[in-house]
Protein backbone atom coordinates (compact mmCIF):
# COMPACT_ATOMS: atom_id res chain seq x y z
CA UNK A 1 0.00 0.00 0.00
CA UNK A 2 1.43 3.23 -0.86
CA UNK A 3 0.65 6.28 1.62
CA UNK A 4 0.25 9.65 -0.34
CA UNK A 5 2.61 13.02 0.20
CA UNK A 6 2.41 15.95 -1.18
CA UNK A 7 4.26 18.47 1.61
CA UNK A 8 7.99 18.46 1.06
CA UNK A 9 8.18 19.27 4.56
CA UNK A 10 6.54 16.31 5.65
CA UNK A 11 9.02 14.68 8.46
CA UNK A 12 8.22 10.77 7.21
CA UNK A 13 9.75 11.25 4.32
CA UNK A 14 13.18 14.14 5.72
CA UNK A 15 15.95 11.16 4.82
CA UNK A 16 14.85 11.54 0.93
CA UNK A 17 14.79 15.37 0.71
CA UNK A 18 17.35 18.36 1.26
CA UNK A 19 19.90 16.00 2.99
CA UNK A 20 23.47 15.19 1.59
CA UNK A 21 24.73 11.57 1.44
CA UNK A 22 27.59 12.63 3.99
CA UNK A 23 24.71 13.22 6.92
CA UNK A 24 22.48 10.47 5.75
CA UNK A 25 25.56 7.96 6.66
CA UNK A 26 26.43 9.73 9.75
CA UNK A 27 29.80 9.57 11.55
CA UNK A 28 32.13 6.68 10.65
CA UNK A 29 35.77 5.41 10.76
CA UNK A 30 37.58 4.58 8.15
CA UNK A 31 40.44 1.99 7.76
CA UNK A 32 39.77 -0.51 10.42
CA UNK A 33 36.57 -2.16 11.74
CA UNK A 34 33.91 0.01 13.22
CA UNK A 35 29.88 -0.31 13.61
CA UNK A 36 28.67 1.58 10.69
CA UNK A 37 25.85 4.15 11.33
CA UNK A 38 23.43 5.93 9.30
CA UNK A 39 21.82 4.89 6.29
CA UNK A 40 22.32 5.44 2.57
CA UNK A 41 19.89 6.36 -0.38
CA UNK A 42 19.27 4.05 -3.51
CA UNK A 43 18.11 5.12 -7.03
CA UNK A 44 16.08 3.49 -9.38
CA UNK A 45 14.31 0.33 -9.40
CA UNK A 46 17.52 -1.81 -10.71
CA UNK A 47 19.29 -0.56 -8.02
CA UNK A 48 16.69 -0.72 -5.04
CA UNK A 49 16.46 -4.46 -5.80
CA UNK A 50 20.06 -5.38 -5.93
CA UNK A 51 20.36 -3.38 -2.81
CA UNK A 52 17.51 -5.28 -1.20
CA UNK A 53 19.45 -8.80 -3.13
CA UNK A 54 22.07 -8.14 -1.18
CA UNK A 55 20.52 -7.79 2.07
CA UNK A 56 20.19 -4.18 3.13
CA UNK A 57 17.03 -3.80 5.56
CA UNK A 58 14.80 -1.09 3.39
CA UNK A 59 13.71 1.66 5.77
CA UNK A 60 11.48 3.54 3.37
CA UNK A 61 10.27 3.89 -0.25
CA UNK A 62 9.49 6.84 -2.38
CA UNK A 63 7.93 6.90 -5.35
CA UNK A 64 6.32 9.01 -8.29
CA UNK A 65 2.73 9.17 -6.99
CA UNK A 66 1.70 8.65 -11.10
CA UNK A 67 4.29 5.87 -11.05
CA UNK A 68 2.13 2.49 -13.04
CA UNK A 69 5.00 -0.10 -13.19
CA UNK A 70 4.96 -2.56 -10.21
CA UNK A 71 7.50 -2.23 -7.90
CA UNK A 72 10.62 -4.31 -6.78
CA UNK A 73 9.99 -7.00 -4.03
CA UNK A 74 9.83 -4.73 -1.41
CA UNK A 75 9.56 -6.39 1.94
CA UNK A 76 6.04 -7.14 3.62
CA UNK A 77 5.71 -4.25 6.00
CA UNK A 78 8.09 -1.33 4.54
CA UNK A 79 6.39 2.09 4.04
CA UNK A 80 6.47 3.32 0.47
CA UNK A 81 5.26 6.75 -0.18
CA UNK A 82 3.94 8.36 -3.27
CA UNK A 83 5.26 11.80 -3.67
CA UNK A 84 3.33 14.58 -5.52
CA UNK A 85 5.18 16.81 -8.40
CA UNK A 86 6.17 19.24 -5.49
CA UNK A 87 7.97 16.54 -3.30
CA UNK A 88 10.02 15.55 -6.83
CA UNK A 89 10.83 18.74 -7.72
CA UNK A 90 12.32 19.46 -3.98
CA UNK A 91 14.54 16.21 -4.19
CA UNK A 92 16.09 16.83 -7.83
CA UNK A 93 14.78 20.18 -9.26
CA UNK A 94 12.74 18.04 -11.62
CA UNK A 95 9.55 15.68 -11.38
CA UNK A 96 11.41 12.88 -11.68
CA UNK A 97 13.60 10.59 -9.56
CA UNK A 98 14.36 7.37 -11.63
CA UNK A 99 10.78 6.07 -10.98
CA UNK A 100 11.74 4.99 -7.32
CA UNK A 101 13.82 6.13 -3.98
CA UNK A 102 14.32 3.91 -1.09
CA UNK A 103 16.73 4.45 2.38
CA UNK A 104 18.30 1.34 3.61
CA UNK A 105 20.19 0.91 6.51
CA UNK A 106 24.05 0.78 6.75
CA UNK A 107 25.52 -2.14 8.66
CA UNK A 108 28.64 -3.17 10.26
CA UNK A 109 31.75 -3.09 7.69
CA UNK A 110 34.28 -5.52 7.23
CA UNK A 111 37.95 -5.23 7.87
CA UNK A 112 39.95 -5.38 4.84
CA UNK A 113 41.95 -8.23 5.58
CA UNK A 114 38.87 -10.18 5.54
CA UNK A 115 37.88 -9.16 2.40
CA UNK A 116 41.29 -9.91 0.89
CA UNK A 117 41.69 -13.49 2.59
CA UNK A 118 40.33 -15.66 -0.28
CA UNK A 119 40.74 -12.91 -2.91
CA UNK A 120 43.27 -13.46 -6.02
CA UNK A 121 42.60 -9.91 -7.80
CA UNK A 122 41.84 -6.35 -5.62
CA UNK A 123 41.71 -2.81 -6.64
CA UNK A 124 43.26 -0.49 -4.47
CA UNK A 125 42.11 3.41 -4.78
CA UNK A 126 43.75 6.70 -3.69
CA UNK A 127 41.89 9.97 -3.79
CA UNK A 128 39.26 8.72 -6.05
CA UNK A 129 36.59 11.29 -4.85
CA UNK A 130 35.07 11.54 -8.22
CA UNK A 131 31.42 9.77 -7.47
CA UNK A 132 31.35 9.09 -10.91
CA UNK A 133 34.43 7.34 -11.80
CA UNK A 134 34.42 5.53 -8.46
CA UNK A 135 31.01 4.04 -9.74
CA UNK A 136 32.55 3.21 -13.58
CA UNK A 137 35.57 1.51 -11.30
CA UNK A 138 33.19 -1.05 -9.17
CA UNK A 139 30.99 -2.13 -11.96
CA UNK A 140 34.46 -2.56 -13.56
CA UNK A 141 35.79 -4.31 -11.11
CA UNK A 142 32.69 -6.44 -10.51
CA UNK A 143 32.53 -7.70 -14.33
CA UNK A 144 36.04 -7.98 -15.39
CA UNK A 145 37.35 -11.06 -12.84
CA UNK A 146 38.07 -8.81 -9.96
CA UNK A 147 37.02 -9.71 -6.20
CA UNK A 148 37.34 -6.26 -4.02
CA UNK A 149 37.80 -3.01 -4.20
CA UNK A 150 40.16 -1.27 -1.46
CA UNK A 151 39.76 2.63 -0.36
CA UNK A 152 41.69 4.82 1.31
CA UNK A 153 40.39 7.61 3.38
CA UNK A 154 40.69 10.12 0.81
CA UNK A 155 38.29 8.33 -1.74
CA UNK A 156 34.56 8.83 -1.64
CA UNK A 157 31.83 6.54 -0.21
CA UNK A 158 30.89 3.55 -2.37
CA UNK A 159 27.59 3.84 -1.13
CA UNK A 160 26.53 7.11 -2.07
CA UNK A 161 23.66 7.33 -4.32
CA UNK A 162 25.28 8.56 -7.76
CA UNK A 163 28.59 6.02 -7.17
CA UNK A 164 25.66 3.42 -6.67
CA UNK A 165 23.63 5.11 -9.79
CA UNK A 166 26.83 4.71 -11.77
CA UNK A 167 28.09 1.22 -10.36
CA UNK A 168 24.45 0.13 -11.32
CA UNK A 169 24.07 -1.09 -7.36
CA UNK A 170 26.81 -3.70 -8.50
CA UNK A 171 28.88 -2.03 -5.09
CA UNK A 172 26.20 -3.20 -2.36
CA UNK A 173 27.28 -7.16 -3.27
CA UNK A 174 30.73 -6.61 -4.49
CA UNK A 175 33.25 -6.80 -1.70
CA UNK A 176 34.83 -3.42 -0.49
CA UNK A 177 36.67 -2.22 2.79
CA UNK A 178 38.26 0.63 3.60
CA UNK A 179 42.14 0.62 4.40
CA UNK A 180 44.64 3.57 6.29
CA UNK A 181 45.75 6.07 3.97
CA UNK A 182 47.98 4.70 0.79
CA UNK A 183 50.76 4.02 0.92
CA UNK A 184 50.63 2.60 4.77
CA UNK A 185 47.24 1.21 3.63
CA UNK A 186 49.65 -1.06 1.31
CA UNK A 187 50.28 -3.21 4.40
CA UNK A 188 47.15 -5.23 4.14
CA UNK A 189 47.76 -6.17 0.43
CA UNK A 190 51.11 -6.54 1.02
CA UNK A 191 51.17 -9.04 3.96
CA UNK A 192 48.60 -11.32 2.47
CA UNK A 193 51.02 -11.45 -0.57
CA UNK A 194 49.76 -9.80 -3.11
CA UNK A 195 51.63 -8.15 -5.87
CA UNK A 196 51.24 -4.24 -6.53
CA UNK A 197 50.51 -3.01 -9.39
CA UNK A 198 50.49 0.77 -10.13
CA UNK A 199 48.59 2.13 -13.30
CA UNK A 200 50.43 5.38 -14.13
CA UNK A 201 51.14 7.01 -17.65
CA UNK A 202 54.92 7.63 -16.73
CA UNK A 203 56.61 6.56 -19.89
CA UNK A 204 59.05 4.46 -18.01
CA UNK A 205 56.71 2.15 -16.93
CA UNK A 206 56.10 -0.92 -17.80
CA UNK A 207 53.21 -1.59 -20.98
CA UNK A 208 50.05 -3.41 -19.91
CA UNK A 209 50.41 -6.02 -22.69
CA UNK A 210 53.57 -6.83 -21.78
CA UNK A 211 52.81 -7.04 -17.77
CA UNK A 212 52.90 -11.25 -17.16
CA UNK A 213 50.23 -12.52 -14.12
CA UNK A 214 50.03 -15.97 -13.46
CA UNK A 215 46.99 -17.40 -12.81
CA UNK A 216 46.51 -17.78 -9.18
CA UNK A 217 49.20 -15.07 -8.72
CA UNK A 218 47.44 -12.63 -5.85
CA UNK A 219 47.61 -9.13 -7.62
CA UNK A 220 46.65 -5.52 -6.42
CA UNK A 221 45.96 -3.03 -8.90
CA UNK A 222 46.47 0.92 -7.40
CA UNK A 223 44.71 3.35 -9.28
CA UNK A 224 44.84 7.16 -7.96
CA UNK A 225 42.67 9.93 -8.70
CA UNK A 226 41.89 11.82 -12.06
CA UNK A 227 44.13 13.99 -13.05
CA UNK A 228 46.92 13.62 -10.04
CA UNK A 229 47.20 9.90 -10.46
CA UNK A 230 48.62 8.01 -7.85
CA UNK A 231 51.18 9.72 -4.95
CA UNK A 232 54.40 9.67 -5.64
CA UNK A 233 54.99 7.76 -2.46
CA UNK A 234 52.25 5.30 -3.32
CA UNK A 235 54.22 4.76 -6.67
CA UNK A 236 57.64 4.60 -5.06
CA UNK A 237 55.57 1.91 -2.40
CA UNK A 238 54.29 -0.37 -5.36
CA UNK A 239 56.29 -3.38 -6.92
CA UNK A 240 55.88 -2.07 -10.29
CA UNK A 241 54.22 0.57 -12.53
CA UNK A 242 52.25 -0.50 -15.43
CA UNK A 243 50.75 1.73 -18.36
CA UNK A 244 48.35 1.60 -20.67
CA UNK A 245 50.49 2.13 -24.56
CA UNK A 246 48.45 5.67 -25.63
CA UNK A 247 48.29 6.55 -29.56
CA UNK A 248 47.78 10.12 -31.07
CA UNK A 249 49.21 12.27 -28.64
CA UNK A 250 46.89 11.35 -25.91
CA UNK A 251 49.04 10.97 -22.92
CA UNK A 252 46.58 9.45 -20.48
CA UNK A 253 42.14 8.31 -20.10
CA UNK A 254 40.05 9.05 -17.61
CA UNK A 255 41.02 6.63 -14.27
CA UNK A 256 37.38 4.99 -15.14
CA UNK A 257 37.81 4.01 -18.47
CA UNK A 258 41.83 2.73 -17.52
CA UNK A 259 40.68 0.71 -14.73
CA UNK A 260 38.34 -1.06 -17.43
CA UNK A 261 41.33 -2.16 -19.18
CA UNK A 262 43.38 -2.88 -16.90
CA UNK A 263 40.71 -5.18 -15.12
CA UNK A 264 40.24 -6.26 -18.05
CA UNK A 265 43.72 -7.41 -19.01
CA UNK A 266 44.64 -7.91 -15.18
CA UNK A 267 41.51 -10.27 -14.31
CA UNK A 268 41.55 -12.87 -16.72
CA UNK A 269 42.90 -16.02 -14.35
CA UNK A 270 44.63 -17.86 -17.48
């Protein structure tokens, strides 16, 4: 049953409208294991269900109140509301939201060196605050043979709604932790012996296609942020630098589209 709002001031439905993702998940710790607060906001039905597929408790729904299509699975019991053009227009400055918004509720995270015990292929971030290319880099990850994704402090929130919008809700599944800043954060790849691999354009390094991985080899592939790229001490940290060859006078892609590749190349377990 859907329950009908048309104030945008209405307090049931405050976690959807006016608030940034940073409040909605509250205060946190990054880097070791901590009891995760807040909640987070999903987008779109696709999303919603893969969210609810991988076992966040739904809160809340919100919905277009002229919304026809049926609705994900959502749990016996769950409010959904059905907003009015006003309430739309408050959340994006349009009358639209994807069809469907629903708050879940954050849980406890995992340290990293669980999530790296019976992986064989990780990406490790620094500084990728981009929402966007963060989102490109897990849905990446998730499809091209890799098993987590590492972040440092300085990266942005895999659950935030547009990294989730982006990764397609492939992030909520996938296997992620947070780690100390890079390159100390290098420790937890490191001791679980894992080889470091840092994607850089520098001209010395060494060309993708030419970069050998055995199959069951444990590898780590550091990407940094756009534009920057990786720290130099995160470089100087890693056991090699690897490059995508570049054509035309283009010296470098966007981190996004070179984690693609390099997944790509890098995840294959032959």
């Amino acid at each position: 049953m859907r329950t009908p709002v048309d104030d945008p001031d209405d307090p049931r439905i405050a976690e959807f409208v006016g608030l940034r993702d940073r409040e909605l998940a509250g205060p946190r710790l990054r880097g070791r294991r901590v009891v995760a607060s807040g909640i987070f906001i999903a987008e779109g039905d696709v999303v919603v269900e893969r969210a609810l597929r991988a076992g966040y408790r739904l809160r809340a729904a919100l919905v277009d109140a002229t919304r026809t299509d049926p609705l994900p699975p959502v749990p016996a019991g769950a409010e959904v509301f059905a907003a009015g053009p006003s309430v739309l227009r408050r959340i994006t400055g349009l009358g639209v939201h994807r069809g469907m918004l629903a708050s879940f509720d954050r849980r406890p995270m995992p340290d990293a060196s669980e999530v790296v015990a019976t992986a064989r292929r990780v990406v490790v971030l620094e500084q990728v605050s981009n929402p966007t290319n963060l989102g490109v880099i897990i849905r990446s990850a998730a499809g091209l043979g890799f098993d987590a994704v590492l972040l440092d402090p300085t990266c942005t929130d895999p659950l935030y709604r547009r990294v989730a919008r982006v990764a397609m809700g492939e992030g909520y599944a996938f296997p992620w932790a947070w780690i100390p800043r890079l390159p100390g954060g290098l420790e937890v790849v490191r001791s679980a012996g894992f080889r470091s691999l840092a994607l850089t354009p520098a001209p010395e390094a060494t060309p993708l296609n030419a970069v050998r991985v055995a199959g069951d080899e444990r590898v780590a592939l550091l990407l940094g942020a756009e534009g920057p790229g990786l720290s130099a001490a995160t470089l100087a940290a890693a056991d090699d630098r690897i490059a995508i060859p570049m054509r035309g006078g283009v010296d470098s892609l966007n981190v996004g589209v070179a984690a693609g590749i390099a997944c790509w190349a890098l995840g294959r377990r032959s």
